[in-house]
N, C-alpha and C. Protein backbone atom coordinates (compact mmCIF):
# COMPACT_ATOMS: atom_id res chain seq x y z
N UNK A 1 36.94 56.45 11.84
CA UNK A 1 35.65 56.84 11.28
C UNK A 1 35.84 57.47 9.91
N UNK A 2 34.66 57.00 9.09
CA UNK A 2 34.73 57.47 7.75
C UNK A 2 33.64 58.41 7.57
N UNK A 3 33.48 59.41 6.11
CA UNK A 3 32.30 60.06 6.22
C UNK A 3 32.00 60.11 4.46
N UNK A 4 30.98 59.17 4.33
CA UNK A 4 30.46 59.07 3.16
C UNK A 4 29.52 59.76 2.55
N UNK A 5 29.73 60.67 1.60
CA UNK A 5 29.10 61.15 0.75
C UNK A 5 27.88 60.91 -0.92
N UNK A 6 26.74 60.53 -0.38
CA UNK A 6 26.29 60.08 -2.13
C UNK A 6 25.41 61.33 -2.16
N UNK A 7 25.16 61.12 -3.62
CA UNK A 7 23.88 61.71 -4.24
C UNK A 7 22.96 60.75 -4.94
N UNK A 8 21.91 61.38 -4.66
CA UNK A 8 20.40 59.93 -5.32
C UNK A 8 20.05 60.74 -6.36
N UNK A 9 19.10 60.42 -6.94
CA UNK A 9 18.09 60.57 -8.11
C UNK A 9 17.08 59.49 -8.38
N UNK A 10 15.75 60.33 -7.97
CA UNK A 10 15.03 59.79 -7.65
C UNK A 10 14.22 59.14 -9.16
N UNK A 11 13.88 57.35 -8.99
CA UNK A 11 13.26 56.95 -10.12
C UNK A 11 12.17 56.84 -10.70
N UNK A 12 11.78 56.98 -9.37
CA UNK A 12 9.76 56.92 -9.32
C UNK A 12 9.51 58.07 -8.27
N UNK A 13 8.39 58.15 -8.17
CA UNK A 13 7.69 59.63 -7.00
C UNK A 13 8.00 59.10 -5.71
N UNK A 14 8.25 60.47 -4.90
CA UNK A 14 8.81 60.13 -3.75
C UNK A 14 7.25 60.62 -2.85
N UNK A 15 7.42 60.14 -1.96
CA UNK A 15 6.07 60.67 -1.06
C UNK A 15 6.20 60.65 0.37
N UNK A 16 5.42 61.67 1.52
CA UNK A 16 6.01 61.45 2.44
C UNK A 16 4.22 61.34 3.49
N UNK A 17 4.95 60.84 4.72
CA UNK A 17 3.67 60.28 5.29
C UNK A 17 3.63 61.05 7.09
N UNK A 18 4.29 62.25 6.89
CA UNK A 18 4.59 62.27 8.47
C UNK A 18 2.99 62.31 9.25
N UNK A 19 3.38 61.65 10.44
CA UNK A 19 2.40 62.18 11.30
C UNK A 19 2.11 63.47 11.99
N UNK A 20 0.90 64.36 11.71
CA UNK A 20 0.36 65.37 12.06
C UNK A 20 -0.62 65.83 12.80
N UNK A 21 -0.94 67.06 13.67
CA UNK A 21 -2.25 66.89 14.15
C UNK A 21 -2.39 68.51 14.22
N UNK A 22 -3.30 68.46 13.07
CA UNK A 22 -4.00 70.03 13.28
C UNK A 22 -5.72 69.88 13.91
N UNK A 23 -5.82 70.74 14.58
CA UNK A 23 -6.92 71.47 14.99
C UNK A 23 -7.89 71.44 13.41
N UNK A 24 -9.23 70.89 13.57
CA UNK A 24 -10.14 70.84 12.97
C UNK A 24 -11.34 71.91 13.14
N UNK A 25 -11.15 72.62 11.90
CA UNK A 25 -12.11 73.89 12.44
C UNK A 25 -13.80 73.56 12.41
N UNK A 26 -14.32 74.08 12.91
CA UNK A 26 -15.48 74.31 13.83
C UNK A 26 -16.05 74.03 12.34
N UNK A 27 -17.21 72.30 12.02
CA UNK A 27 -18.10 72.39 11.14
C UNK A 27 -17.10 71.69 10.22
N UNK A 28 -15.96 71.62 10.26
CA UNK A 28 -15.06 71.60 9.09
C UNK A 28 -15.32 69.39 8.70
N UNK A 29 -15.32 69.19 7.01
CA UNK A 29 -15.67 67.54 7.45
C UNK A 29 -14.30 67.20 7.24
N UNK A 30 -14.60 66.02 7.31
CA UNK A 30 -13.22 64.82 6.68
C UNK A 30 -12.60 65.22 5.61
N UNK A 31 -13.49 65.36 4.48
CA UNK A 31 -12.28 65.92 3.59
C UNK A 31 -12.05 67.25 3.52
N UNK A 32 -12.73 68.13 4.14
CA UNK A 32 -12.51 69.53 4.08
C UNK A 32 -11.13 69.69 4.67
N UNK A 33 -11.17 68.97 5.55
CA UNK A 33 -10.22 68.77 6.22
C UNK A 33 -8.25 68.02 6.21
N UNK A 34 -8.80 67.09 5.29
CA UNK A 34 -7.48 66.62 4.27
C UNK A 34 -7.01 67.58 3.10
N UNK A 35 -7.92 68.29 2.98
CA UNK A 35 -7.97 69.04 1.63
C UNK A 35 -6.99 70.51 2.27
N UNK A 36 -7.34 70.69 3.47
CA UNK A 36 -6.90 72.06 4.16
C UNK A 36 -5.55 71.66 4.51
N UNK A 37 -5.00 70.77 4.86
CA UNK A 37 -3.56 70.01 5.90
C UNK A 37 -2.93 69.12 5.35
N UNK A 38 -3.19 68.46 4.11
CA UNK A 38 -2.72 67.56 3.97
C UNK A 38 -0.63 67.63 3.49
N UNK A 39 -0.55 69.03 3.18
CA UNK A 39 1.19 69.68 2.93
C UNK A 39 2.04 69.46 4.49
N UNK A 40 1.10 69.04 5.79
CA UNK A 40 1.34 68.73 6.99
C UNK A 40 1.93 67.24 7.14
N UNK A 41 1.86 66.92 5.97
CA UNK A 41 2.06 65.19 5.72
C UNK A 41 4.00 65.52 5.18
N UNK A 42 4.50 66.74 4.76
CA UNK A 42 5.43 66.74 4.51
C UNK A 42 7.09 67.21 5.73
N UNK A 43 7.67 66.75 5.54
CA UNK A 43 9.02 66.89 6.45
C UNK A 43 9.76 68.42 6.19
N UNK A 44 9.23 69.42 6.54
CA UNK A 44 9.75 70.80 5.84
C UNK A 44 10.22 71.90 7.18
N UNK A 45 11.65 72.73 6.32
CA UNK A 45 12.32 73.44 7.66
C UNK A 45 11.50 74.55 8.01
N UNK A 46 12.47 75.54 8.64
CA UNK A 46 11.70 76.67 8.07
C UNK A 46 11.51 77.65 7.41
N UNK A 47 12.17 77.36 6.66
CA UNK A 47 11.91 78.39 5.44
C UNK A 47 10.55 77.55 4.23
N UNK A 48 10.25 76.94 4.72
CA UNK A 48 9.31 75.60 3.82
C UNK A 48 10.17 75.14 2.97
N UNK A 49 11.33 74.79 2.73
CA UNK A 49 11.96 73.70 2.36
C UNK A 49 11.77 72.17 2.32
N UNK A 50 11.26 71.28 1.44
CA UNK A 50 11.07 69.79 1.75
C UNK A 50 12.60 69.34 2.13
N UNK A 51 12.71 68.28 3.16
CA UNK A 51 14.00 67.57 3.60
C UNK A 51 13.51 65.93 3.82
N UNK A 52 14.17 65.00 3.50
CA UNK A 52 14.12 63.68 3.98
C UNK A 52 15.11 63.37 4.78
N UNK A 53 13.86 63.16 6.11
CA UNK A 53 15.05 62.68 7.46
C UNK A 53 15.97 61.96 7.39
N UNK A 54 17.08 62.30 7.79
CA UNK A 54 18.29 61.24 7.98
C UNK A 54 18.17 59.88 8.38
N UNK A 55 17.04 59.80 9.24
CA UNK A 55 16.99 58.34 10.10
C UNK A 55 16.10 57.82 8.93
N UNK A 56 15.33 58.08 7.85
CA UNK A 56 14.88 57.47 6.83
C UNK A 56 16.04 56.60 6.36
N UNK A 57 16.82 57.08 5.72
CA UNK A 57 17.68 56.37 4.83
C UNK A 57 18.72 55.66 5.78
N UNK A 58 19.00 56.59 6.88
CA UNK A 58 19.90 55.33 7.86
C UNK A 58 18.93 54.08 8.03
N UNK A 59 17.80 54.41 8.24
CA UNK A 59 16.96 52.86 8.73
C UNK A 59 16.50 51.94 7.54
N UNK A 60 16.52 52.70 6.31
CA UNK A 60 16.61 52.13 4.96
C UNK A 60 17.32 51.32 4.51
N UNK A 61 19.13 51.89 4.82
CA UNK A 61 19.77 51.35 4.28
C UNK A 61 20.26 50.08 5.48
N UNK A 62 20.38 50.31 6.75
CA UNK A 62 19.94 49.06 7.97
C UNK A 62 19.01 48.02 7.31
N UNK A 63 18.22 48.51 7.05
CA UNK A 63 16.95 47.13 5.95
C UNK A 63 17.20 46.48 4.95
N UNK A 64 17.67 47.29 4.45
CA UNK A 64 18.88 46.62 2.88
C UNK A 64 19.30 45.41 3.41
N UNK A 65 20.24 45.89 4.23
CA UNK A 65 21.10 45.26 4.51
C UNK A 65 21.02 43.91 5.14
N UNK A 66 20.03 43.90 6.05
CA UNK A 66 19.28 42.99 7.17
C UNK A 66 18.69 41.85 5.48
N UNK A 67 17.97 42.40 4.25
CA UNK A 67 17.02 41.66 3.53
C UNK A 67 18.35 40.71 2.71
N UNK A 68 19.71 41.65 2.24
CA UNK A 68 20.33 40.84 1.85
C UNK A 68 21.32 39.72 2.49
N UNK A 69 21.66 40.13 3.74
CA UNK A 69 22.04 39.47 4.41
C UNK A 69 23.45 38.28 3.41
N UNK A 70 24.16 39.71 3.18
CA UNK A 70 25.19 39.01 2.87
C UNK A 70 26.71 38.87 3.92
N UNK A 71 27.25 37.60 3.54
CA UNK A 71 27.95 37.12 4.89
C UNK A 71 29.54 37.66 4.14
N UNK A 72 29.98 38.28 5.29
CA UNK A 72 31.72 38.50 5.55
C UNK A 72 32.40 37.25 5.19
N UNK A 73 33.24 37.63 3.94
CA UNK A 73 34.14 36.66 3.83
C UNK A 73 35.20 36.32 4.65
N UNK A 74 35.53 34.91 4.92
CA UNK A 74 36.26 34.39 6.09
C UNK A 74 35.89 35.05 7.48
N UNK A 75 34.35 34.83 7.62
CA UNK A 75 33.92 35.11 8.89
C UNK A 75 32.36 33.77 8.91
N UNK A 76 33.09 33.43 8.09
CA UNK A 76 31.80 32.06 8.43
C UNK A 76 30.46 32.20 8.14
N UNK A 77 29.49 32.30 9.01
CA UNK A 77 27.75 32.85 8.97
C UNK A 77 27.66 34.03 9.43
N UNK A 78 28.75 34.95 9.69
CA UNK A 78 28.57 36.18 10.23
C UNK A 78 28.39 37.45 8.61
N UNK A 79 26.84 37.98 8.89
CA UNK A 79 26.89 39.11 7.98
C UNK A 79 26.88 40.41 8.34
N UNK A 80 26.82 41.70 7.05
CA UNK A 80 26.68 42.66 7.55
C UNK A 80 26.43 43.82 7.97
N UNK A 81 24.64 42.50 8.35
CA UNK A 81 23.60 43.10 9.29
C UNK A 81 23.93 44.31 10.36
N UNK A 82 24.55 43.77 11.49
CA UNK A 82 24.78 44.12 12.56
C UNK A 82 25.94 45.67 12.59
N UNK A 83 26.77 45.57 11.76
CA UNK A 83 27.70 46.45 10.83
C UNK A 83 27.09 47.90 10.58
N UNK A 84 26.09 47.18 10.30
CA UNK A 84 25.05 49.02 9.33
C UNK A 84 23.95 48.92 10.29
N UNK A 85 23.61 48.43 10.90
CA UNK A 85 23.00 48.88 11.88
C UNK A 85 22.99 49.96 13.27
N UNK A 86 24.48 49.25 13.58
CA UNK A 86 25.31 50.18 14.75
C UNK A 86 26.45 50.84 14.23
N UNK A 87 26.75 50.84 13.10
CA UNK A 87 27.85 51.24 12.58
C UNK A 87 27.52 52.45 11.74
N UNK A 88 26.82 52.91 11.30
CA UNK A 88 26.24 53.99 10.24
C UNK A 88 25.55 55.03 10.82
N UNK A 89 25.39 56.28 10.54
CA UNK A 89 24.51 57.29 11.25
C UNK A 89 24.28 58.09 9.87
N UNK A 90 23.60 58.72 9.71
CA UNK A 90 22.94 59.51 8.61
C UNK A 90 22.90 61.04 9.85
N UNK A 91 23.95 62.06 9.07
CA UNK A 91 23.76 63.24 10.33
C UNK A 91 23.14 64.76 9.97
N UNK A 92 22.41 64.52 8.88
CA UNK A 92 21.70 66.10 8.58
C UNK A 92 20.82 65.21 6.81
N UNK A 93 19.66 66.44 7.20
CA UNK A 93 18.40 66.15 6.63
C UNK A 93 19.01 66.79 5.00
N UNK A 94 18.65 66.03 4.24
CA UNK A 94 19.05 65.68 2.70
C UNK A 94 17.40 67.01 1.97
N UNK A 95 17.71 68.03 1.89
CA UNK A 95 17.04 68.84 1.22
C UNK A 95 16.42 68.88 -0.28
N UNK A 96 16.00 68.79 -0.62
CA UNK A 96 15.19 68.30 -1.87
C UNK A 96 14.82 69.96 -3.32
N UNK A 97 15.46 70.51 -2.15
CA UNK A 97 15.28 71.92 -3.31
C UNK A 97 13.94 72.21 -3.76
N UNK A 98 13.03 71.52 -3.02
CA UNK A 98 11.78 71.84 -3.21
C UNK A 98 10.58 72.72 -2.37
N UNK A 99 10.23 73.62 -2.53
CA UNK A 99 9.16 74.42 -1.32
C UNK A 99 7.78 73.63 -1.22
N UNK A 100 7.59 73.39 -0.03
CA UNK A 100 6.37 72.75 0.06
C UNK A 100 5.27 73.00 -0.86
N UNK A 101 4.82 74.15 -0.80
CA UNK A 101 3.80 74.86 -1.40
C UNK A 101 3.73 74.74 -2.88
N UNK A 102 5.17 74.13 -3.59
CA UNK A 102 5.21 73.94 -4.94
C UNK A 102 4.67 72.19 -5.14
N UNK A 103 4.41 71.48 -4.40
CA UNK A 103 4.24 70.05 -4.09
C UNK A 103 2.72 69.81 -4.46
N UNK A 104 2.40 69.35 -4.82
CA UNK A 104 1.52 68.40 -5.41
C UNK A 104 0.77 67.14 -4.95
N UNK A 105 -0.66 67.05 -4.86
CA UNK A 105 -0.85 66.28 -3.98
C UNK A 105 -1.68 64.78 -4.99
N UNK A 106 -2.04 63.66 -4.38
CA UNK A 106 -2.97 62.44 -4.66
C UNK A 106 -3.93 62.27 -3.82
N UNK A 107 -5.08 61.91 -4.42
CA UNK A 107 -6.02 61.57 -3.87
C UNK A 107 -6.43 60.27 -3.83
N UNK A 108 -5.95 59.17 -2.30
CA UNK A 108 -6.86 58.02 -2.40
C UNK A 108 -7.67 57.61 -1.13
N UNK A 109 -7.83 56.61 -2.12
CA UNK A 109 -9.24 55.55 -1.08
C UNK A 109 -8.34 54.50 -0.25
N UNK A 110 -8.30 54.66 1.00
CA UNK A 110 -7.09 53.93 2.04
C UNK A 110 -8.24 53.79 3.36
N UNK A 111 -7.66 52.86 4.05
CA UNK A 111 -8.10 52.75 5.22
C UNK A 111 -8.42 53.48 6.17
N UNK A 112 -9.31 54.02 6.85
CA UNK A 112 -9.22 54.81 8.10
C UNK A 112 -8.25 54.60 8.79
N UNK A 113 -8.03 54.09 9.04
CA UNK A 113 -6.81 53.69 10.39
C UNK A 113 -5.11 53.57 9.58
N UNK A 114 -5.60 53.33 8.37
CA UNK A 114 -3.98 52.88 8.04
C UNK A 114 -3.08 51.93 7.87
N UNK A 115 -4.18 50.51 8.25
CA UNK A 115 -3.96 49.82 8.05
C UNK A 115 -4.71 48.52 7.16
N UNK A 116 -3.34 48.04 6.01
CA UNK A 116 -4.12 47.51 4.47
C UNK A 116 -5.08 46.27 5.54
N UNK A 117 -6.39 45.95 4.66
CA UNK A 117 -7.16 45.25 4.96
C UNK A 117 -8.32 45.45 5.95
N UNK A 118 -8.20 47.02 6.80
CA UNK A 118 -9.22 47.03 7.68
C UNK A 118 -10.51 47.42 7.32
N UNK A 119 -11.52 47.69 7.61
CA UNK A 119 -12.53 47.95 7.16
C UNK A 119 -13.06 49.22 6.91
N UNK A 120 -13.25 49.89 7.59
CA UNK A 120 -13.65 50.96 6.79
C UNK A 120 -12.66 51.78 6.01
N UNK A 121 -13.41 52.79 5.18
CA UNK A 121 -12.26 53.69 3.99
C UNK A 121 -12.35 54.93 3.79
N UNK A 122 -11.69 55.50 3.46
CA UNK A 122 -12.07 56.98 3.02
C UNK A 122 -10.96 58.16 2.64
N UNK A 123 -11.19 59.14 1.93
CA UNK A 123 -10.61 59.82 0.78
C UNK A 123 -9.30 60.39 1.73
N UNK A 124 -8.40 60.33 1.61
CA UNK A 124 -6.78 60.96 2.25
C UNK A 124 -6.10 61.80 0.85
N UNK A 125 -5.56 62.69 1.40
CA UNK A 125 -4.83 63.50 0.47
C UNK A 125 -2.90 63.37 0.61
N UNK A 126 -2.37 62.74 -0.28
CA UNK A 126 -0.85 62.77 -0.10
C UNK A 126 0.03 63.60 -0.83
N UNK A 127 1.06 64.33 -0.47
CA UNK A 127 1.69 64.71 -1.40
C UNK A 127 2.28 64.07 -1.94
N UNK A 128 2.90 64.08 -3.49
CA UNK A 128 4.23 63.45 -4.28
C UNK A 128 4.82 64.36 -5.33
N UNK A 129 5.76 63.92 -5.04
CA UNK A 129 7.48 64.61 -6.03
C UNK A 129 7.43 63.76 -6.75
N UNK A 130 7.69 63.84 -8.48
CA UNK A 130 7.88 63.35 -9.41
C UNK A 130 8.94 62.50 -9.43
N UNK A 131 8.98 62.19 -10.55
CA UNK A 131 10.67 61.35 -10.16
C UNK A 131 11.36 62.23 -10.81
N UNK A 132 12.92 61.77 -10.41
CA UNK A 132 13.52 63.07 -10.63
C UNK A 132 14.11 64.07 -9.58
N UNK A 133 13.67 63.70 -8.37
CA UNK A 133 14.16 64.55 -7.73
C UNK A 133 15.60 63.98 -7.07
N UNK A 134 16.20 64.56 -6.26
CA UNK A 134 17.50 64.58 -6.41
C UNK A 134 17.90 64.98 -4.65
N UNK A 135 18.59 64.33 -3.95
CA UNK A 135 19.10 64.88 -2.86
C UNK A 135 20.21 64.36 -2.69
N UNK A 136 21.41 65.04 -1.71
CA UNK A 136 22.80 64.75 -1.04
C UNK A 136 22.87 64.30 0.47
N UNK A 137 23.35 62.75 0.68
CA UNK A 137 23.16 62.32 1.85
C UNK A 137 24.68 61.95 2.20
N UNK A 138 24.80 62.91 3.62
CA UNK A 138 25.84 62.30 4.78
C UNK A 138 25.84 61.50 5.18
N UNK A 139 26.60 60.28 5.72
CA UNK A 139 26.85 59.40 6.66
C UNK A 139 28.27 59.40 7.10
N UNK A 140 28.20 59.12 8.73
CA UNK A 140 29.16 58.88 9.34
C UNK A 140 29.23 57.27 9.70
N UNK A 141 30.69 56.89 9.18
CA UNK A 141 30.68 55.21 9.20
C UNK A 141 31.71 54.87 10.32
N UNK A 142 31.35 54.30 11.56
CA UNK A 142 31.90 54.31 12.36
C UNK A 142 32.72 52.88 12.73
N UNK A 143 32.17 51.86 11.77
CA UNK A 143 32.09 50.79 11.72
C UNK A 143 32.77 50.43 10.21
N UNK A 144 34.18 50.26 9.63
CA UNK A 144 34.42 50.10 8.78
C UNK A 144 34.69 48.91 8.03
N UNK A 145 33.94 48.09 8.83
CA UNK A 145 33.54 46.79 7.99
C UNK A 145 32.97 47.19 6.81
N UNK A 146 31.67 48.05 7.01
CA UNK A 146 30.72 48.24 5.80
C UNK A 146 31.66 49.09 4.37
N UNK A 147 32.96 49.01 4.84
CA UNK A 147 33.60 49.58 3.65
C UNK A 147 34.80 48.81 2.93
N UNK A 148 34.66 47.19 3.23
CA UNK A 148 35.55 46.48 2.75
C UNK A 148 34.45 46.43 1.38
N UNK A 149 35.82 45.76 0.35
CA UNK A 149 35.53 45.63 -1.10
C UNK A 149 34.10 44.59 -0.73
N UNK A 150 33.55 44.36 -2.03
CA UNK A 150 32.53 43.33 -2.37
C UNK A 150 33.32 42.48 -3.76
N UNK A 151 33.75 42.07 -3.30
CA UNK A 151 34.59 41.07 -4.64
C UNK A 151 33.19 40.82 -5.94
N UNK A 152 32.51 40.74 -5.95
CA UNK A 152 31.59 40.47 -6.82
C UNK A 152 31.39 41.75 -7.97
N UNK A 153 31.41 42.81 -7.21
CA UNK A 153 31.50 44.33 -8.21
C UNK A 153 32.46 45.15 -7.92
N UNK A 154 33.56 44.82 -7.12
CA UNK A 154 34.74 45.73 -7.00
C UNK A 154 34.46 47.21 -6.35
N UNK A 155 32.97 47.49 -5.54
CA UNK A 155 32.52 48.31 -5.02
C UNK A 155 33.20 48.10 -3.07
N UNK A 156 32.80 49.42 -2.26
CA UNK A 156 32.54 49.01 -1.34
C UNK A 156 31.03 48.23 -1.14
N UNK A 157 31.42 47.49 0.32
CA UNK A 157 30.25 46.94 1.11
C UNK A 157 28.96 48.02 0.73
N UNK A 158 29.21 49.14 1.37
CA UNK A 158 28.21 49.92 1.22
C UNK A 158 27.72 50.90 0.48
N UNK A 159 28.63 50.87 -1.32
CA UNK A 159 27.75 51.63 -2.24
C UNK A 159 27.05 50.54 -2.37
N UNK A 160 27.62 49.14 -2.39
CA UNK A 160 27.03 47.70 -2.96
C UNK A 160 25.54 48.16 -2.46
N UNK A 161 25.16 48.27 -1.09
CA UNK A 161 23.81 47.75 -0.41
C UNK A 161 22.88 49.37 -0.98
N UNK A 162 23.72 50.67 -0.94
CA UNK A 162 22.83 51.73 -0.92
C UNK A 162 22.39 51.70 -2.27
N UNK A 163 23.12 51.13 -3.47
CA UNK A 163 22.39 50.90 -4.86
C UNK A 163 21.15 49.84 -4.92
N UNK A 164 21.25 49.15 -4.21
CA UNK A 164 20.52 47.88 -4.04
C UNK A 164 19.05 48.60 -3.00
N UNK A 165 19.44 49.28 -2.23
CA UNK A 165 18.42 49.90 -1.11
C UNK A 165 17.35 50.83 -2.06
N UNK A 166 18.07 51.65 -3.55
CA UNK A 166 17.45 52.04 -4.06
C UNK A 166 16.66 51.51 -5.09
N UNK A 167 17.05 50.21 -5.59
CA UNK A 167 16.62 49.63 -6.58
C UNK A 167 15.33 48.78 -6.06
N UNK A 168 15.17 48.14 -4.80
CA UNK A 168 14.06 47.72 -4.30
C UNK A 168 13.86 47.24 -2.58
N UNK A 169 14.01 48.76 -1.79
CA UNK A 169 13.76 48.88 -0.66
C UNK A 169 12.77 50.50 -1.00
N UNK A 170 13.75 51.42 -1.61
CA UNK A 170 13.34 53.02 -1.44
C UNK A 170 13.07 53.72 0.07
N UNK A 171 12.41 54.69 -0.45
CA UNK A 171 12.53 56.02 0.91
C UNK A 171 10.74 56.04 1.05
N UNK A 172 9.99 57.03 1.96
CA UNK A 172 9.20 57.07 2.03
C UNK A 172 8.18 56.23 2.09
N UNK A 173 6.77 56.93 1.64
CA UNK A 173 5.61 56.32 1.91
C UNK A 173 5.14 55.14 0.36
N UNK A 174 4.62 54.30 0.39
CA UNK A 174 4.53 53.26 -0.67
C UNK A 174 5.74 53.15 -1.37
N UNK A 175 6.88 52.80 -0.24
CA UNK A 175 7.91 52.71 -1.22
C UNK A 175 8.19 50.65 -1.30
N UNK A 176 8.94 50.05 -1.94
CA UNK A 176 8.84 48.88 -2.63
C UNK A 176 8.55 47.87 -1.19
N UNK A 177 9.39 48.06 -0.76
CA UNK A 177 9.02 47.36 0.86
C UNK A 177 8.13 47.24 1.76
N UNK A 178 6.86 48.41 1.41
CA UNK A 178 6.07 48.10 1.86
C UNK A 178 4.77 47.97 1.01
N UNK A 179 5.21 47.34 -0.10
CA UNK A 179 4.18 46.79 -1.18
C UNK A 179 3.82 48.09 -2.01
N UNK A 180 4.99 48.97 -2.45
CA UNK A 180 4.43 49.68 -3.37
C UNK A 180 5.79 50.04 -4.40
N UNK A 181 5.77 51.22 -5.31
CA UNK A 181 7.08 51.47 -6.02
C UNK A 181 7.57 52.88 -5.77
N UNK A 182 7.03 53.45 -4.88
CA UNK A 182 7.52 54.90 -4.95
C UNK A 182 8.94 55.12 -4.55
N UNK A 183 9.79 55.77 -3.97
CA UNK A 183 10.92 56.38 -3.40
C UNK A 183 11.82 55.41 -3.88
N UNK A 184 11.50 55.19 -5.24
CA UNK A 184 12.78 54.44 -5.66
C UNK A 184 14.31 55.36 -6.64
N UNK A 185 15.66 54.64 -6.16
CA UNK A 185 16.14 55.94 -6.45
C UNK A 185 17.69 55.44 -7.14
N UNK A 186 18.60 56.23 -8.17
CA UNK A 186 19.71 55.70 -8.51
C UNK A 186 20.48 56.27 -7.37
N UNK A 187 21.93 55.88 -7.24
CA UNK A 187 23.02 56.64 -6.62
C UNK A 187 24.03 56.84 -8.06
N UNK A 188 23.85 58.30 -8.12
CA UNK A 188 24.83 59.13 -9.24
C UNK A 188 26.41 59.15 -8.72
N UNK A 189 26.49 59.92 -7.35
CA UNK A 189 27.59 60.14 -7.09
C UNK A 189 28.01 59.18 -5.52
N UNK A 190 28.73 58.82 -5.45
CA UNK A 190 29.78 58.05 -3.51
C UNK A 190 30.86 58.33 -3.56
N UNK A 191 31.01 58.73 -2.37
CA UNK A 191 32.25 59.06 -2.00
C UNK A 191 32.47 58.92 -0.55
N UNK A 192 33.97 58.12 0.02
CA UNK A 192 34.30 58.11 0.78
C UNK A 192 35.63 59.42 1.30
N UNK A 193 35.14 60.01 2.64
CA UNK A 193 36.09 60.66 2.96
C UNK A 193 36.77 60.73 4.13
N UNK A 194 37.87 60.94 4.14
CA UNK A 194 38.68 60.75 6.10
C UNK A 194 37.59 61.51 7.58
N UNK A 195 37.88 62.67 6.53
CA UNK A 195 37.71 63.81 7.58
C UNK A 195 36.04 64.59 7.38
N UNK A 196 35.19 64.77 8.34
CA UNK A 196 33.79 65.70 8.10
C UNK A 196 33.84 67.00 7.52
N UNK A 197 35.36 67.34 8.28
CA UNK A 197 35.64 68.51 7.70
C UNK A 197 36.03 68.99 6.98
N UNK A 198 36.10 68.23 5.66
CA UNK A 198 36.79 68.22 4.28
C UNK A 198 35.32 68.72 3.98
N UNK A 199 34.13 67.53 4.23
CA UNK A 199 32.96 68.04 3.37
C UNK A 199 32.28 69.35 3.39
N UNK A 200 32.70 69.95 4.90
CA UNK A 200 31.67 71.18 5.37
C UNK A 200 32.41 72.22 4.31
N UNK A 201 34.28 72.28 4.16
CA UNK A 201 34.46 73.24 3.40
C UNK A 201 34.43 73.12 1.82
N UNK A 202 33.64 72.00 1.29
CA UNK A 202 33.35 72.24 -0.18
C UNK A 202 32.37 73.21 -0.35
């Protein structure tokens, strides 16, 4: 097992979409109501810290991977899909150095339900982070296929796909994959390391 280290930087606004359910006060309308909760839409510890879940970018970079579907040399039609799928874990939430309460919100016209094309509409409040923002993501690679060379850029398998994941998959809510541009992001720093416990004592 390996334990890979990057850092992102984010290119476009990042945004987050969690599901929430507050109590609607007595009289309170629809938008009084988005307007009061909508920082409930964000992934935060407790100290109100913003964090992007680990299983984001593990299931991100699983998608990458699945869209490029590039095949193992001298393994025939076999790619590697299956590799970063079961092979990768993302193991602690990537902190954003940001307090909720400093976050910033959008206002649009979206579906009731949430889904593009349905019929009725009405005003939702989202937060977004500028671009620019910046987080440090763990993975444990258990599966070290995803770390043979890529003869094409002299990279591993898997800075290859996590540069590529940022350039047009991203993180979050309207990010490129699901028909929008947000959570798009560079990778500054990768690093592969033996041991977990090299990283905990930097």
């Amino acid at each position: 097992m390996k334990t890979i280290v990057a850092s992102v930087e984010g290119l476009s606004p990042y945004s987050q979409s969690r599901s929430y359910d507050v109590e609607r006060l007595q009289g309170e309308g629809f938008e009084d109501y988005e307007k009061r909760t909508w920082r409930s839409r964000l992934h935060v510890d407790a100290k109100g810290e913003v964090f992007i879940p680990p299983m984001a970018f593990k299931n991100a970079l699983a998608e990458t991977a699945k869209f490029l579907s590039l095949g193992i040399p001298g393994k025939g039609k076999a790619t590697y899909t299956k590799h970063f799928e079961a092979g990768v874990l993302a193991v602690e939430p990537a902190f954003l150095g940001i307090k909720a309460a400093d976050v910033q919100y959008e206002r649009l016209f979206v579906p009731a339900d949430g889904r593009p094309g349905s019929g009725k509409r009405v005003h939702k409040y989202f937060p977004v982070i500028p671009p620019g923002w910046k987080a440090d993501f763990t993975f444990l690679c258990f599966d070290e296929t995803c770390l043979q060379t890529w003869p094409e850029t002299g990279q591993t398998v898997f800075q290859f796909v996590l540069e590529r994941c940022g350039q047009f998959v991203g993180i979050g809510r309207f990010r490129p994959r699901n028909r929008g541009f947000y959570g798009r992001f560079q990778v500054n720093e990768f690093a592969v390391i033996d041991d977990l416990l090299a990283v905990a004592a930097e």
